[in-house]
Protein backbone atom coordinates (compact mmCIF):
# COMPACT_ATOMS: atom_id res chain seq x y z
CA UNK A 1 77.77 100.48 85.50
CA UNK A 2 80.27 102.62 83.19
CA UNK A 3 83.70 102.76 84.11
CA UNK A 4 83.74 106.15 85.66
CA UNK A 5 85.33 106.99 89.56
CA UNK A 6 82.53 107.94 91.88
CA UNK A 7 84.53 111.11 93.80
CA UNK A 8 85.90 112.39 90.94
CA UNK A 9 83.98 112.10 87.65
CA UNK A 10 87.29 110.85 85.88
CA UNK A 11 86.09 108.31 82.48
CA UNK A 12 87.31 106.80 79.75
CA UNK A 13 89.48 108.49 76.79
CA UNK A 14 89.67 108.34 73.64
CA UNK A 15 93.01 108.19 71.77
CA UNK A 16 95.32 106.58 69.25
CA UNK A 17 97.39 103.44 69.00
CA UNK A 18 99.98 104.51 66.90
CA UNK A 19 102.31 102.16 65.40
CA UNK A 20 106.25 102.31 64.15
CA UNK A 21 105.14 103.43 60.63
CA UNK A 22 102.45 106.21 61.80
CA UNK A 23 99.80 104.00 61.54
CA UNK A 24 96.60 104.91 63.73
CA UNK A 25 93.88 103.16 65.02
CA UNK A 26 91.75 104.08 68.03
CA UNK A 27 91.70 102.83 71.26
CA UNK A 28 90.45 103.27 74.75
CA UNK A 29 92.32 104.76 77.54
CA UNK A 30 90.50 103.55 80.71
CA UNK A 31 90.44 105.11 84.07
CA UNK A 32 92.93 103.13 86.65
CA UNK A 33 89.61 102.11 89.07
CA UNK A 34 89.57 100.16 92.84
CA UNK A 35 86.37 98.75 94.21
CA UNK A 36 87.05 100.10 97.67
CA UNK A 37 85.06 100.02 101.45
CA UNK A 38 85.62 102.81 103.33
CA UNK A 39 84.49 103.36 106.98
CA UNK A 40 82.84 106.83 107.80
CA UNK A 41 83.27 107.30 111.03
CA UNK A 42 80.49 110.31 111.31
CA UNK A 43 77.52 108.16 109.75
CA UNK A 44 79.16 105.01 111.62
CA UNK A 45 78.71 102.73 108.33
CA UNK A 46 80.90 101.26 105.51
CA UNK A 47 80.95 102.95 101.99
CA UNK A 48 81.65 100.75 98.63
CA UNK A 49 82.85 103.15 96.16
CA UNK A 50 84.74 102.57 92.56
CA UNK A 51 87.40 105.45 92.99
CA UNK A 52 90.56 105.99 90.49
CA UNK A 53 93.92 105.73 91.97
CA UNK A 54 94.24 109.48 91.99
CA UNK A 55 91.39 109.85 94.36
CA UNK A 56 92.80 106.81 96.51
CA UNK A 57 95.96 109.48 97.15
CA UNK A 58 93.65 112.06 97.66
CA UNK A 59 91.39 110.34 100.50
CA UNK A 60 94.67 109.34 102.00
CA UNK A 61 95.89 113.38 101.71
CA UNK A 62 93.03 114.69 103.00
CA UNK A 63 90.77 112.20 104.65
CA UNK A 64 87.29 110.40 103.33
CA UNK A 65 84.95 112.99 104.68
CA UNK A 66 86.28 115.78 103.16
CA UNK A 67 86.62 114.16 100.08
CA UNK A 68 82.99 112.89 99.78
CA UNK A 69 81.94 116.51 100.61
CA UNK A 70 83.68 117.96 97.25
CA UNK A 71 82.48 115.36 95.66
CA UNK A 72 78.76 115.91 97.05
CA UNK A 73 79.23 119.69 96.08
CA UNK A 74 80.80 119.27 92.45
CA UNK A 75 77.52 116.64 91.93
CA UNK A 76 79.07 113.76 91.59
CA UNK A 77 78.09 111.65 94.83
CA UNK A 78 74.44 111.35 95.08
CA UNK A 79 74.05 109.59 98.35
């Protein structure tokens, strides 16, 4: 499986390592992913998703239904 966060579609970029005399060569700048369980207290079951950190702060702002909803609606989430 790629390394792309399940809620929020965040993947890998693509950028530059750029040395002290302006020298470039490419490199990878992977998303900061957690293998996570969450409980969902509606469906009464545990959840393994790989989420960025971003979407860790955003479960914690606004709660792991409501955040597997969006993700449901922008397409993301399958399940």
């Amino acid at each position: 499986m790629s390394r792309v966060c399940e809620l929020t579609g965040k993947r890998a970029m693509v950028g530059n390592n750029v040395s002290h005399a302006m020298n470039k060569t490419k490199r990878k700048f992977n998303a900061n992913l957690v293998k996570k369980r969450f409980f969902l207290p509606e469906e009464d079951r545990w959840v393994t998703l790989k989420v960025c950190t971003s979407a860790l702060k955003d479960i914690n702002k606004k709660g792991i239904t409501a955040v597997i909803k969006e993700a449901k609606a922008k397409g993301f989430l399958q399940k």
